[in-house]
Protein backbone atom coordinates (compact mmCIF):
# COMPACT_ATOMS: atom_id res chain seq x y z
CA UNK A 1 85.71 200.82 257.67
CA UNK A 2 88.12 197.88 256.77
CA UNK A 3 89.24 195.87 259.27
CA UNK A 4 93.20 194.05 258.99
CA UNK A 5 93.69 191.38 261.69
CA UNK A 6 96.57 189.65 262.58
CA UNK A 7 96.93 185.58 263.70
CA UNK A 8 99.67 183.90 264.90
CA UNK A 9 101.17 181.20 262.69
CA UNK A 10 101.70 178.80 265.09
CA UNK A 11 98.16 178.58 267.35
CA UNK A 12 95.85 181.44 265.41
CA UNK A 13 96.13 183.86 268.23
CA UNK A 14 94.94 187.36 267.23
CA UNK A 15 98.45 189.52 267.84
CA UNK A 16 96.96 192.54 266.43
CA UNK A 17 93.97 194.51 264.66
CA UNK A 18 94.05 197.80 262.73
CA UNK A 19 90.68 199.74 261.84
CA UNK A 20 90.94 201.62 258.69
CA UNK A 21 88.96 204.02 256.17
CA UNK A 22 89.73 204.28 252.78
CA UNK A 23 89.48 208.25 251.28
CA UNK A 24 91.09 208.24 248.21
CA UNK A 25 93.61 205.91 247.33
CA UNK A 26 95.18 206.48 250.68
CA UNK A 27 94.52 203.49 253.53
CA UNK A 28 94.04 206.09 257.01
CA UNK A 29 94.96 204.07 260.13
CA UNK A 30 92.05 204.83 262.88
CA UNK A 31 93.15 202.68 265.80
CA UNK A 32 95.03 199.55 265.95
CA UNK A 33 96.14 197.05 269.04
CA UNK A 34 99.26 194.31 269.16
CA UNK A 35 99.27 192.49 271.62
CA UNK A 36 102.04 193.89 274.37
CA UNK A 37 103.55 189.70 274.45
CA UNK A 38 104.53 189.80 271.05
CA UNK A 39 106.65 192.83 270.80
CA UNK A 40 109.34 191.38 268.60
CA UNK A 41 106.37 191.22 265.91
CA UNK A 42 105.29 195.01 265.98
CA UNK A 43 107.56 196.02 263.06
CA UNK A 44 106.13 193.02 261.33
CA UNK A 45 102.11 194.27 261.66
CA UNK A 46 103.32 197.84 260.08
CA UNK A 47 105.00 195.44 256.92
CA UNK A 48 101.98 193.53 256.97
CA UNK A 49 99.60 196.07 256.83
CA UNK A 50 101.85 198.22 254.52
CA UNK A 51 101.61 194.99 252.30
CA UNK A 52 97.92 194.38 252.14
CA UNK A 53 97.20 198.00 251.95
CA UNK A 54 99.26 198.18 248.48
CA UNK A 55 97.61 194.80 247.82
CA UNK A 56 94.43 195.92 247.99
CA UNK A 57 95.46 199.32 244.93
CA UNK A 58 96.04 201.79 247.96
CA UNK A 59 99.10 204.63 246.82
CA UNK A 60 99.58 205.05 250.92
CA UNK A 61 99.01 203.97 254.32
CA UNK A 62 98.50 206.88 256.65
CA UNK A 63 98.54 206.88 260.48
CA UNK A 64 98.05 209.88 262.65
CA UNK A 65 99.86 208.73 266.31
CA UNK A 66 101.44 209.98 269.15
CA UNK A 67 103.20 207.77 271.47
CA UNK A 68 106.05 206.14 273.44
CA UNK A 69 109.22 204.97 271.95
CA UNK A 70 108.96 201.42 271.81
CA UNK A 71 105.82 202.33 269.00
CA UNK A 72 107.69 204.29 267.29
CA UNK A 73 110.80 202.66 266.90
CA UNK A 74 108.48 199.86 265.39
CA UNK A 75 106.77 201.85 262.93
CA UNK A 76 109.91 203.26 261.78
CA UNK A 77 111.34 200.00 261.21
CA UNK A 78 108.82 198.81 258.93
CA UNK A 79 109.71 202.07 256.98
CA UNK A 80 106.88 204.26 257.70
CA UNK A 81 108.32 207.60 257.93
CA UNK A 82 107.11 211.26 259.27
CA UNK A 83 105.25 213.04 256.85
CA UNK A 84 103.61 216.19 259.13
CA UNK A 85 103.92 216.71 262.52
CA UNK A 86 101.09 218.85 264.74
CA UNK A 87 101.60 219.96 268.59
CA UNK A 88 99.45 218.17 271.29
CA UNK A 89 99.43 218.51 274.87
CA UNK A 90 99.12 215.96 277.26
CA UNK A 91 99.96 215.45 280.84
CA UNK A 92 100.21 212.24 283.43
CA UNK A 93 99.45 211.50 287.06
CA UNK A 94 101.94 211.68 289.36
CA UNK A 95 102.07 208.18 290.00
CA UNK A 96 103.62 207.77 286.75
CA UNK A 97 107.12 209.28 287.48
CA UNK A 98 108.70 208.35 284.21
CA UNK A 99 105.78 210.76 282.79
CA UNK A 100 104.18 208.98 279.57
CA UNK A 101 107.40 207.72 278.49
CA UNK A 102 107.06 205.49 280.99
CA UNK A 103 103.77 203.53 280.16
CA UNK A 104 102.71 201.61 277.25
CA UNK A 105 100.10 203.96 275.42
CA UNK A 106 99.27 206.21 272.52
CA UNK A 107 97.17 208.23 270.50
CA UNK A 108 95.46 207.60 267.27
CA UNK A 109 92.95 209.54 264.87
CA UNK A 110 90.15 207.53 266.89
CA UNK A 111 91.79 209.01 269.99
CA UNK A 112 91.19 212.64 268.55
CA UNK A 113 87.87 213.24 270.60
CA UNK A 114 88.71 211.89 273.93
């Protein structure tokens, strides 16, 4: 695995993390965090890792996910786009009436056993 971690400029707070593989010359995403108080940065961790990742030789960065909008809307403005799309089911308690839209979470490839 390679490990990207992210530090604030200003007091060296970690803001995010993303654990990779390498297969290929393709970077895969496994699982990443950013911190939920600095969500003006998320598009920013997608450019940075996008960055390193072709710093480091890698053709492309490649993240399996399913989640809410905010996520997405940061991913795709750091220019990751859809490649493939698969169906998966999931369902949330009623005490969630907004359904999953309605809470911060998501699925990655490390996710895929759970």
């Amino acid at each position: 695995y390679r490990f990207f971690f992210f530090f604030s400029h200003s007091d060296q707070r970690l803001l995010g993390y993303a654990a990779c593989r390498i297969l290929a010359d393709h970077l895969y995403v496994d699982d990443f965090l950013i911190d939920a108080d600095a969500a003006e940065m998320h598009a920013n961790f997608w450019r940075a890792l996008a960055r390193a990742a072709y710093r480091e030789g890698h053709a492309a960065l490649t993240l399996q996910f399913l989640g809410g909008t905010a996520h997405r809307r940061a991913i795709a403005a750091a220019g990751l786009v859809t490649r493939d799309t698969c169906p998966v089911l999931a369902c949330a308690s009623s005490q969630f009436p907004g359904g999953l839209a309605a809470i911060n979470w998501y699925l990655t490839e490390a996710d895929f056993d759970t």
